[in-house]
N, C-alpha and C. Protein backbone atom coordinates (compact mmCIF):
# COMPACT_ATOMS: atom_id res chain seq x y z
N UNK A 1 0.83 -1.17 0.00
CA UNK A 1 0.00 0.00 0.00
C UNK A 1 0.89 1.25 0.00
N UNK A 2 1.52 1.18 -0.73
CA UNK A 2 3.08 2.67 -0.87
C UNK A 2 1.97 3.83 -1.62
N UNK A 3 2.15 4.76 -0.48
CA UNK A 3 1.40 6.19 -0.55
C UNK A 3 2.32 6.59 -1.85
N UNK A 4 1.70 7.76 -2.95
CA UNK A 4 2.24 8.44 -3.57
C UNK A 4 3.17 9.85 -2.30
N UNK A 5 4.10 10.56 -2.70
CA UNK A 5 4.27 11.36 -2.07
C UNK A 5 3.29 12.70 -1.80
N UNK A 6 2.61 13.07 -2.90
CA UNK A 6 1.29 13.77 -2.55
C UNK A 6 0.19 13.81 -1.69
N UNK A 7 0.45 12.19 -1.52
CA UNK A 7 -0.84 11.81 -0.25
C UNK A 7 -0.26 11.98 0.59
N UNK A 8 0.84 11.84 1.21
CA UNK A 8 1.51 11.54 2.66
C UNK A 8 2.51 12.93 3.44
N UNK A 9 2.64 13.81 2.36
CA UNK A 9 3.59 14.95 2.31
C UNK A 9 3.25 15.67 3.61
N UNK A 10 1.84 16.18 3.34
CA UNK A 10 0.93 16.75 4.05
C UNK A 10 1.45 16.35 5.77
N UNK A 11 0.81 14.95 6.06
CA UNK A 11 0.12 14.28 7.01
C UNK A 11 2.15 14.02 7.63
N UNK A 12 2.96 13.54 6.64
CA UNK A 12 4.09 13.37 7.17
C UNK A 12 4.86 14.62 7.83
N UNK A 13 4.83 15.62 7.93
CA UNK A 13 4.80 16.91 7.94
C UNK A 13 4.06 17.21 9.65
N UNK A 14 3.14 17.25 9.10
CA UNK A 14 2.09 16.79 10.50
C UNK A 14 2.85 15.94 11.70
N UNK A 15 3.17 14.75 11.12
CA UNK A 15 3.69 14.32 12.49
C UNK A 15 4.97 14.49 12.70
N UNK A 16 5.95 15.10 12.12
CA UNK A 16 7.30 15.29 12.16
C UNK A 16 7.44 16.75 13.15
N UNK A 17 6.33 17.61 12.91
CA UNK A 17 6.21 19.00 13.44
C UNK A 17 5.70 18.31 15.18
N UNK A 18 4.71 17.60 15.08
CA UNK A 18 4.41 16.99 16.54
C UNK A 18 5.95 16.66 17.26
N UNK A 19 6.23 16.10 16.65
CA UNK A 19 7.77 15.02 17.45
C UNK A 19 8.01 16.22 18.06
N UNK A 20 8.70 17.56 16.68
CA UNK A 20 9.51 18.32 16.95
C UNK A 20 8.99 19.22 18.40
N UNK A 21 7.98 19.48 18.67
CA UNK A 21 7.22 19.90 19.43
C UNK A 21 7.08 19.18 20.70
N UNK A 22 6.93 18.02 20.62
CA UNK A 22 6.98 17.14 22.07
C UNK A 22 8.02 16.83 22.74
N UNK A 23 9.43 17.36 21.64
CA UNK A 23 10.98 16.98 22.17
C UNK A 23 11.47 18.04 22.91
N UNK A 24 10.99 18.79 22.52
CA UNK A 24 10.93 20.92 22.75
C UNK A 24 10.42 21.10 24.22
N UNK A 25 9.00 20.31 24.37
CA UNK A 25 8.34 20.09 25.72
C UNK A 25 8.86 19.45 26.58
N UNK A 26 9.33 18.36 26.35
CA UNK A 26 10.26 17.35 27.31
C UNK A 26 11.37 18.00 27.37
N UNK A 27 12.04 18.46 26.63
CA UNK A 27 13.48 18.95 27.20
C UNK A 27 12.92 19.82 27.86
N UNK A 28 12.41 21.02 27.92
CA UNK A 28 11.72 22.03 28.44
C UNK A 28 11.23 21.76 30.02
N UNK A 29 10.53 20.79 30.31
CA UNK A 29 9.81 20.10 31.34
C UNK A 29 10.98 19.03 32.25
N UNK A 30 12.41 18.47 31.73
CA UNK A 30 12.92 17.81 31.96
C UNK A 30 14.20 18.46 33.38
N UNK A 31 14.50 18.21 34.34
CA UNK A 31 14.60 18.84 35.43
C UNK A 31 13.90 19.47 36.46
N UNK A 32 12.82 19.58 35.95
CA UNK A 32 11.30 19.79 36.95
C UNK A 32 10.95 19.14 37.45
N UNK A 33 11.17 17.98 38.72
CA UNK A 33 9.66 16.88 39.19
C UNK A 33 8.77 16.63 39.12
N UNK A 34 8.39 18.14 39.40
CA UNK A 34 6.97 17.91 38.97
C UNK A 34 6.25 18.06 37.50
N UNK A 35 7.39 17.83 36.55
CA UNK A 35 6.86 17.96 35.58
C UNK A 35 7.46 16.52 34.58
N UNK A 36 7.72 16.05 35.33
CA UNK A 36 8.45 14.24 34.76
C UNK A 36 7.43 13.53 34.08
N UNK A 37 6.01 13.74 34.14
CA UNK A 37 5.21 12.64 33.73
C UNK A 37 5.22 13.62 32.60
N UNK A 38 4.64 15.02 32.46
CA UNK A 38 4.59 15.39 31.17
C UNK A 38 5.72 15.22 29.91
N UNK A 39 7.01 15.12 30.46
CA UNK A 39 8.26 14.85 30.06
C UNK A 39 8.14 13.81 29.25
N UNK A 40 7.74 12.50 30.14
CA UNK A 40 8.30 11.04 29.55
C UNK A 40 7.28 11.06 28.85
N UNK A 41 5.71 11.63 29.16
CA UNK A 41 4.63 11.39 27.77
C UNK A 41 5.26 12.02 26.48
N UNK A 42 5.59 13.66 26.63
CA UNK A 42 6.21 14.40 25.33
C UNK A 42 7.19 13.24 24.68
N UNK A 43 8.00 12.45 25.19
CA UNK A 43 8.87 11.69 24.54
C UNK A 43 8.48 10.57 23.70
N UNK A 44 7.43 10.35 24.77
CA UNK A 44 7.05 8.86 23.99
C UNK A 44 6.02 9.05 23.10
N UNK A 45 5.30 10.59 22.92
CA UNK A 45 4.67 10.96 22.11
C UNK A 45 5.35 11.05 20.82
N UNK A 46 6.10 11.86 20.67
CA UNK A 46 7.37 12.23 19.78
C UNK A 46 7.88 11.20 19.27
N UNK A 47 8.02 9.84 19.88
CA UNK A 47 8.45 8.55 19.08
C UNK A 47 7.72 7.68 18.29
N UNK A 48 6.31 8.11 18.99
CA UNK A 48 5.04 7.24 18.16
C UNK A 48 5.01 8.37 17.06
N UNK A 49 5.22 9.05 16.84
CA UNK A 49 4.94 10.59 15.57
C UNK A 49 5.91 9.85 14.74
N UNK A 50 7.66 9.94 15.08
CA UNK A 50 8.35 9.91 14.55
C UNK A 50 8.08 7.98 13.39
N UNK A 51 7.39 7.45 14.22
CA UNK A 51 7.01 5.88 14.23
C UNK A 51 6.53 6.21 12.77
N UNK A 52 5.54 6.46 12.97
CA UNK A 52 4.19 6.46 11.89
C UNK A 52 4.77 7.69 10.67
N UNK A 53 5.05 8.43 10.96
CA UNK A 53 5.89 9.12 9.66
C UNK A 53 6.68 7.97 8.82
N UNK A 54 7.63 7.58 9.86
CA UNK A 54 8.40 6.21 8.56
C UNK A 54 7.57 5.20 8.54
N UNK A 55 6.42 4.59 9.12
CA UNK A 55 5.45 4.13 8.14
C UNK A 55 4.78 4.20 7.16
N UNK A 56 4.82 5.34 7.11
CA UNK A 56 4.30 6.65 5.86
C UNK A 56 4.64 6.50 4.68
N UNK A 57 6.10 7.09 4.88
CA UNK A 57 6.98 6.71 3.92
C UNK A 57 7.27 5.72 2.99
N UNK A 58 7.50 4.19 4.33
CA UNK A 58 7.39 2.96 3.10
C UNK A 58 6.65 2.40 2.97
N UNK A 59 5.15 3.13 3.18
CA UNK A 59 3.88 2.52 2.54
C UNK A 59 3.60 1.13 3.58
N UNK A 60 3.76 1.00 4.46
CA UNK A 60 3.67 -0.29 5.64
C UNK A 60 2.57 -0.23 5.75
N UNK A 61 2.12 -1.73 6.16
CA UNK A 61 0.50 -2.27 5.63
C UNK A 61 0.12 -2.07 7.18
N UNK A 62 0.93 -1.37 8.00
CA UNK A 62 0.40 -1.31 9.73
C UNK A 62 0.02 0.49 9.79
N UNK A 63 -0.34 0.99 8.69
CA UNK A 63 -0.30 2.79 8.97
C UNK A 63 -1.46 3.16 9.80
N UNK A 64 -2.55 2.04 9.06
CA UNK A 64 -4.11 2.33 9.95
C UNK A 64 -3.53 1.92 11.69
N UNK A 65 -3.42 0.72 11.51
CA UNK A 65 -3.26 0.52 13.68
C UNK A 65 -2.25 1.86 13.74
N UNK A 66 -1.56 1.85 13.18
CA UNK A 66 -0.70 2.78 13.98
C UNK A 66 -0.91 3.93 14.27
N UNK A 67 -1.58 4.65 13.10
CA UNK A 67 -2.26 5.75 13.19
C UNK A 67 -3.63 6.29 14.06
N UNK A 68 -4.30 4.86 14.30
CA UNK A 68 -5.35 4.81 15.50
C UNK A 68 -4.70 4.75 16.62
N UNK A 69 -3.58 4.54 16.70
CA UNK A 69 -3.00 4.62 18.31
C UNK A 69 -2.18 5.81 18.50
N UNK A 70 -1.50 6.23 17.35
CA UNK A 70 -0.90 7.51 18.08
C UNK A 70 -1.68 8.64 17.86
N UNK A 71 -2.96 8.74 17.34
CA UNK A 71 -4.03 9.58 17.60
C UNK A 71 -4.46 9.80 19.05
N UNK A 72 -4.66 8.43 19.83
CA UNK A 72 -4.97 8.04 21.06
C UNK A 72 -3.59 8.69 21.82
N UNK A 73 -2.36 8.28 21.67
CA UNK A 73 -0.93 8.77 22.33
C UNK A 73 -1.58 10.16 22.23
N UNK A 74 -1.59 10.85 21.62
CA UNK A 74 -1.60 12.39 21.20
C UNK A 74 -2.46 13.08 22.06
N UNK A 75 -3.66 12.56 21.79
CA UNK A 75 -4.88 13.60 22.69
C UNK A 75 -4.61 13.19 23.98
N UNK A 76 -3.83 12.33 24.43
CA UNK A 76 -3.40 11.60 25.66
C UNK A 76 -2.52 12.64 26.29
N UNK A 77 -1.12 13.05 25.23
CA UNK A 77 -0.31 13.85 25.69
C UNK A 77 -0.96 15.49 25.87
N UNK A 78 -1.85 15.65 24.96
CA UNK A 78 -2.41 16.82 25.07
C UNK A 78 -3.02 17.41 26.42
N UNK A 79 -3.58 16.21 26.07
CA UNK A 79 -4.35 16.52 27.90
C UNK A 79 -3.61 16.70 29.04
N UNK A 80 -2.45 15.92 28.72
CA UNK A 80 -1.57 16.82 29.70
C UNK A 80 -0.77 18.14 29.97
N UNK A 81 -0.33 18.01 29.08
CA UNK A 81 0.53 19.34 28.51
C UNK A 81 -0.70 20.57 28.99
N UNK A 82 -1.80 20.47 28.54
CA UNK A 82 -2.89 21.37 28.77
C UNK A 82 -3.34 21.63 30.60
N UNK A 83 -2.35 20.83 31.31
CA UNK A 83 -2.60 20.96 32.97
C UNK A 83 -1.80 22.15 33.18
N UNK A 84 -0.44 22.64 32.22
CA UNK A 84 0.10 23.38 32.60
C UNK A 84 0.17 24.53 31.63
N UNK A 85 0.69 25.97 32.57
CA UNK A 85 0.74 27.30 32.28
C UNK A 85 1.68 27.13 30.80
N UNK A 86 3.05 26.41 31.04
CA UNK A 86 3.78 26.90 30.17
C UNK A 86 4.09 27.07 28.83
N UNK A 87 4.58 28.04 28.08
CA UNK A 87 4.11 28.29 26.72
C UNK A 87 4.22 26.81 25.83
N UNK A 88 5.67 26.37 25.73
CA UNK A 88 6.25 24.71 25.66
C UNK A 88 4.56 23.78 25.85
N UNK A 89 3.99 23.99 27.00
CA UNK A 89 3.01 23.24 26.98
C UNK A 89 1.90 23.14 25.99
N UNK A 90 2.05 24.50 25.91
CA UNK A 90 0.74 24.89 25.27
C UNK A 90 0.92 24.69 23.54
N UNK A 91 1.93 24.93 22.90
CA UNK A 91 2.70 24.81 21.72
C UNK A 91 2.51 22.68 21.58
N UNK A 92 2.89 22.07 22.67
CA UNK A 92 2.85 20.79 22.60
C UNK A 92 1.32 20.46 22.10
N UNK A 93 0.55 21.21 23.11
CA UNK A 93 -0.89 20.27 23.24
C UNK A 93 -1.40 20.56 21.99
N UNK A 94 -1.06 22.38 21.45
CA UNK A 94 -1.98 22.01 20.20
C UNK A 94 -1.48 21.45 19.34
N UNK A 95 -0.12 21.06 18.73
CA UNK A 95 0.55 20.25 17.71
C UNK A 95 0.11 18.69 18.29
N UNK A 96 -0.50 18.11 19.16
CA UNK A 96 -0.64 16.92 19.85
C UNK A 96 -2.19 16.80 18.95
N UNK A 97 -3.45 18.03 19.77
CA UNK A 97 -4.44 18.07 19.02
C UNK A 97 -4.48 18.38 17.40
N UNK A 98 -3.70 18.88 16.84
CA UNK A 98 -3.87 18.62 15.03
C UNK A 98 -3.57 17.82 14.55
N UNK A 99 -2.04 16.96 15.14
CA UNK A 99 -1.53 15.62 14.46
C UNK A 99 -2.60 14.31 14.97
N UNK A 100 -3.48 14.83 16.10
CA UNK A 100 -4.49 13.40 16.39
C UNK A 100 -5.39 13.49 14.91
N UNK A 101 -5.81 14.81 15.01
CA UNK A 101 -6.97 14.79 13.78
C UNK A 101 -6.56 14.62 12.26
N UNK A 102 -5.49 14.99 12.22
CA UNK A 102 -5.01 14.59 10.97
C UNK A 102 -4.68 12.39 11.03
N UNK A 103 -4.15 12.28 12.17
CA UNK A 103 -3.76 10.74 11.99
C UNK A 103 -5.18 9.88 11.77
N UNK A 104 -6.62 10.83 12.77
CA UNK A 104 -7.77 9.68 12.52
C UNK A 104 -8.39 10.10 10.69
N UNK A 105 -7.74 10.90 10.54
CA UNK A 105 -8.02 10.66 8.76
C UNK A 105 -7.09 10.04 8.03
N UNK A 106 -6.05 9.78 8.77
CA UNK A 106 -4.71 8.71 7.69
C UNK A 106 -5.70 7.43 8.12
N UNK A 107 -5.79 7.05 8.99
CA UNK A 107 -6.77 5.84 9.70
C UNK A 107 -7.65 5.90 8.42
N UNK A 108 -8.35 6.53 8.47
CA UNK A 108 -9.62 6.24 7.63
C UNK A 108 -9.73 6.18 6.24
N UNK A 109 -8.43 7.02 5.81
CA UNK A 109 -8.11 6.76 4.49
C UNK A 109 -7.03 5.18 3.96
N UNK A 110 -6.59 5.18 4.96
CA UNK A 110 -5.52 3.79 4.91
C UNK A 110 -6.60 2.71 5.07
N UNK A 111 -7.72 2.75 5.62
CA UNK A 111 -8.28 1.40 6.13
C UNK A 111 -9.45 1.17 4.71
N UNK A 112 -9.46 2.54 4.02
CA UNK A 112 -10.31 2.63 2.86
C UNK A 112 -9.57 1.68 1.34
N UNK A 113 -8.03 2.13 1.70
CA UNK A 113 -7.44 1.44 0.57
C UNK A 113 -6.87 -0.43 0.58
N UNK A 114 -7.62 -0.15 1.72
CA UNK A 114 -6.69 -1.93 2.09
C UNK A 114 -7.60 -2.96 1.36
């Protein structure tokens, strides 16, 4: 199922800007205690982004699961990031909330072509 680059440009973009954004937050958040859980989510958010982008890429027949779950990772991390004041946070949650909505339409378009 290898996306043309036209289809995926967009959406790959999308989640590459998330990573960049959740790595930004975690370093940002990282030395704080009380800010460790938002930390290790930004990270592991940022790896499921970075995940599904190179699924993207080589057209991998796993883009739908994957994309239904780091939709789920995302609004997950959002919700956190959104507990706190800081700008980093706030920059996270909404790149968290656009790359969810963009991934439940890779979902729906990937599960259309299978």
């Amino acid at each position: 199922m290898l996306l043309n680059r036209e289809n995926y440009q967009s959406s790959f973009d999308k989640a590459m800007a998330c990573a960049v954004e959740c790595e930004h937050c975690a370093e940002a958040c990282m030395g704080n205690p009380s800010m460790m859980k938002c930390a290790r989510m930004c990270l592991d958010t940022g790896d499921s982004c970075r995940t599904l982008a190179t699924f993207m890429v080589r057209g991998s027949y796993f883009i739908a699961p994957m994309a239904k779950a780091c939709a789920e990772i995302c609004d997950t991390c959002a919700s956190e990031c959104e507990k706190h004041d800081a700008e980093h946070c706030k920059k996270c949650a909404q790149a968290c909330r656009e790359a969810a909505a963009t991934y439940r339409q890779i979902a729906e378009a990937a599960m259309a072509r299978a």
